[in-house]
Protein backbone atom coordinates (compact mmCIF):
# COMPACT_ATOMS: atom_id res chain seq x y z
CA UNK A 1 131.25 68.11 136.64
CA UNK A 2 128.63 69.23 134.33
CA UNK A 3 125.52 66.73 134.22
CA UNK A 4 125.96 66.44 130.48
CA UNK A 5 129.05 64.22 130.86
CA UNK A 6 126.74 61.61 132.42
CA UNK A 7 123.77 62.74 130.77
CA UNK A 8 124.82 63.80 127.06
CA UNK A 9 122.01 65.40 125.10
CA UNK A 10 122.55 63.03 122.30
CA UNK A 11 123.26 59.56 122.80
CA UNK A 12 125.44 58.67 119.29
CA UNK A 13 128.56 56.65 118.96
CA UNK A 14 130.85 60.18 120.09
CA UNK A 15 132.53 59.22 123.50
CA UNK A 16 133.43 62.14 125.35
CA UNK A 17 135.75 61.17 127.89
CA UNK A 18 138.88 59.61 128.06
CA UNK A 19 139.69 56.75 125.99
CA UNK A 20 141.54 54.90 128.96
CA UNK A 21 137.78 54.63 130.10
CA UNK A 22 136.91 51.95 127.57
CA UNK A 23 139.97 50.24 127.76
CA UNK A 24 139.10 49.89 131.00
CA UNK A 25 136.01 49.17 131.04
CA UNK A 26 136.32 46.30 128.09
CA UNK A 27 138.07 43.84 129.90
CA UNK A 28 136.04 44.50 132.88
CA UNK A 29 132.70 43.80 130.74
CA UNK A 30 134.56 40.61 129.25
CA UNK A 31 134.75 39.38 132.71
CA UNK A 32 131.25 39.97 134.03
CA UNK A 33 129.49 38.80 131.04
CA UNK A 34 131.89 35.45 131.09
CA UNK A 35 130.45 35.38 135.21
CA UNK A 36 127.00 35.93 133.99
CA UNK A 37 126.90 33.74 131.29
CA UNK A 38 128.58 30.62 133.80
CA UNK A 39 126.63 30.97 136.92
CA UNK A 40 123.18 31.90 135.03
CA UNK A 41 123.76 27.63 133.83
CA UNK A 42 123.36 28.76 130.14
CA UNK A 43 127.13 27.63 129.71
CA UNK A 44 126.54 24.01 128.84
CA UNK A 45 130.11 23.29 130.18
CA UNK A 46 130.57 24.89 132.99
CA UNK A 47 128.03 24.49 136.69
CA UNK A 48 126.59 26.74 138.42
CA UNK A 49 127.01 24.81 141.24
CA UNK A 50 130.55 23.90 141.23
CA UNK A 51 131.06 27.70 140.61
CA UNK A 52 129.60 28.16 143.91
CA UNK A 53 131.36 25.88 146.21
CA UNK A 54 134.80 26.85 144.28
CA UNK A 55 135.20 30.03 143.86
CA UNK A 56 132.57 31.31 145.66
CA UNK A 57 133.51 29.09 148.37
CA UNK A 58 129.99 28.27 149.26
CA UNK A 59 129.79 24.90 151.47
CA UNK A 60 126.58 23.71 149.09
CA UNK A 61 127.40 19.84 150.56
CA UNK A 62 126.81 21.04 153.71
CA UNK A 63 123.01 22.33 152.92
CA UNK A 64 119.73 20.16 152.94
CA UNK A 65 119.64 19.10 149.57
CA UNK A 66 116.51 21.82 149.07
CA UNK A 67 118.52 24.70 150.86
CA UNK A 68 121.50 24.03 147.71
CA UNK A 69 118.93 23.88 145.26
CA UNK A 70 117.38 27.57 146.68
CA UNK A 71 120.83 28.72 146.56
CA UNK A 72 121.91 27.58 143.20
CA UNK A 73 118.41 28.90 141.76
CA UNK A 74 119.22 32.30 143.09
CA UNK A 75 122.76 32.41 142.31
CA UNK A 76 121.89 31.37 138.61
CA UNK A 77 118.86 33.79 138.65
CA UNK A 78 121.55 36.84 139.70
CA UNK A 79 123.82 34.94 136.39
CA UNK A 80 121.01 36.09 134.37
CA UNK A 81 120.34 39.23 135.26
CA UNK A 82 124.18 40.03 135.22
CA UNK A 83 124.55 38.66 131.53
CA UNK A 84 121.48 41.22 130.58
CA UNK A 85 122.88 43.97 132.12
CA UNK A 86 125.84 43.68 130.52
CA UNK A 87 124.42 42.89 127.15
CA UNK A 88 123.10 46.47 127.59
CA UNK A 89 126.73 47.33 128.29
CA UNK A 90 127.87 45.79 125.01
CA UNK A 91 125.40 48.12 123.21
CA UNK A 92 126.35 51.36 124.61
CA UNK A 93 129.80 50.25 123.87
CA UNK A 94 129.56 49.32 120.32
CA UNK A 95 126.82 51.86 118.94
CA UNK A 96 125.61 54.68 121.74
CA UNK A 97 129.17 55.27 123.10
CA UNK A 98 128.23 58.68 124.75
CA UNK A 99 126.50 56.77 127.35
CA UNK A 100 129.49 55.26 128.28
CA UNK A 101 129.56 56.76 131.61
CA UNK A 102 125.91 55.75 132.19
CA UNK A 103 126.88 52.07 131.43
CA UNK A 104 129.89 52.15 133.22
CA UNK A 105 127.27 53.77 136.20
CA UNK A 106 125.37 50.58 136.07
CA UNK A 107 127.84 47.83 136.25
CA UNK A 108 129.11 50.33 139.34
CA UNK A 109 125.90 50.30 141.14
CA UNK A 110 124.96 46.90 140.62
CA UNK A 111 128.50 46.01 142.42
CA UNK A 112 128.35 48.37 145.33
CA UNK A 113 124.28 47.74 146.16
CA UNK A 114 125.04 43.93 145.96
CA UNK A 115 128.07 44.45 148.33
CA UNK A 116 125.88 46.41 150.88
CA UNK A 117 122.93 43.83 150.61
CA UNK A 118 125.75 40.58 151.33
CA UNK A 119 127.12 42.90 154.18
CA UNK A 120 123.59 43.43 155.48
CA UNK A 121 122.57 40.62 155.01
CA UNK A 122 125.30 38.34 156.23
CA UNK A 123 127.44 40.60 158.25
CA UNK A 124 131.25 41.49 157.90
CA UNK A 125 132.35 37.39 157.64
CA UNK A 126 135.22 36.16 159.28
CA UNK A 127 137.58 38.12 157.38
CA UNK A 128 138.27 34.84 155.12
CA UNK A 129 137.94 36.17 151.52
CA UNK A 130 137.05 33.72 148.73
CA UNK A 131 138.47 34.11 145.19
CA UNK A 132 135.16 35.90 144.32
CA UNK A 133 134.98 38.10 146.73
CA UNK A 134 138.82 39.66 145.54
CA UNK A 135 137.67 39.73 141.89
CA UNK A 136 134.87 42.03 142.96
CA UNK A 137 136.58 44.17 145.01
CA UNK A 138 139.20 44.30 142.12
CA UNK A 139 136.45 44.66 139.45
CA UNK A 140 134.69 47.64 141.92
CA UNK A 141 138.04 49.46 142.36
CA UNK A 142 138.64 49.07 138.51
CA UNK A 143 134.96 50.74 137.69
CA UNK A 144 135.54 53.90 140.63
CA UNK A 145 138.20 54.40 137.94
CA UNK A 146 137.43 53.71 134.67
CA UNK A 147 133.99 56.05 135.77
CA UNK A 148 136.07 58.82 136.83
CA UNK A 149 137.82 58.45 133.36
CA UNK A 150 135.05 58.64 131.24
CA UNK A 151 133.64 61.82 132.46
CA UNK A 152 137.00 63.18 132.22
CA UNK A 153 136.87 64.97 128.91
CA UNK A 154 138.96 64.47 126.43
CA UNK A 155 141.38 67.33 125.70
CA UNK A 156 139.75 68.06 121.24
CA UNK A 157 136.22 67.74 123.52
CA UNK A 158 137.26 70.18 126.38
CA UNK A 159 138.32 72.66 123.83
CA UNK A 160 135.12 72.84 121.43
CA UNK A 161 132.19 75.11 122.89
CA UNK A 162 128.84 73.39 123.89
């Protein structure tokens, strides 16, 4: 794989892989920017908190009333960060599509390097998976592919000389 599929030498609104990437991808950036915009609290109808002990499955009533504040303060704080990120996303999608792959990179990385830090930092678990945790295991499989996909070039690309 040539570096120029991650890295074109133009970033315009030409994407160079395989449409199957985006319509991948899409839905996938739906869904994370619906989960940032909820558990950052700037969704007036939804909380962050009830996020958390639902589907999450965080036992917040069982904290010190300080410890559920910490944790809904950093879960909200990750919310924001998470709806920026894929604001980012949204423009790479809509008007520098050749950096598709680089966007599609980021919402990668940011899953996998928060996966290592929970396993790290909390161990294996129980084996007890919440609703969350199979959504992102679902969204990472779904962004291993929809990667692969956009470096993939497309056939009219593969054929014209660099």
């Amino acid at each position: 794989m040539p570096l120029t599929a991650l890295f074109p030498p133009t970033l315009d609104n030409v994407q160079r892989g395989s449409p199957l990437a985006l319509w991948l991808f899409a839905p996938i950036l739906a869904m994370k920017s619906v989960i940032g915009l909820n558990i950052s609290g700037l969704n007036p109808f939804v909380s962050s908190r009830e996020i958390l002990q639902t589907v999450d499955g965080v036992p917040l009533d069982t904290f010190p009333a300080e410890a559920a504040q910490t944790a809904v303060g950093m879960a909200s704080g990750w919310g924001v960060a998470t709806l920026v990120l894929c604001l980012v996303c949204w423009l790479m999608v809509a008007r520098y599509r050749a950096a598709l792959p680089i966007a599609i990179l980021a919402l990668l990385a940011e899953q996998v390097l928060r996966k290592i830090a929970v396993t790290v930092q909390m161990g294996p678990g129980d084996g007890a998976m919440s609703a969350g945790t199979i959504v992102n295991w679902g969204f990472l499989a779904a962004l291993v592919v929809a990667f692969g996909l956009s470096l993939w070039p497309r056939r009219a690309a593969a054929a014209i000389p660099a």
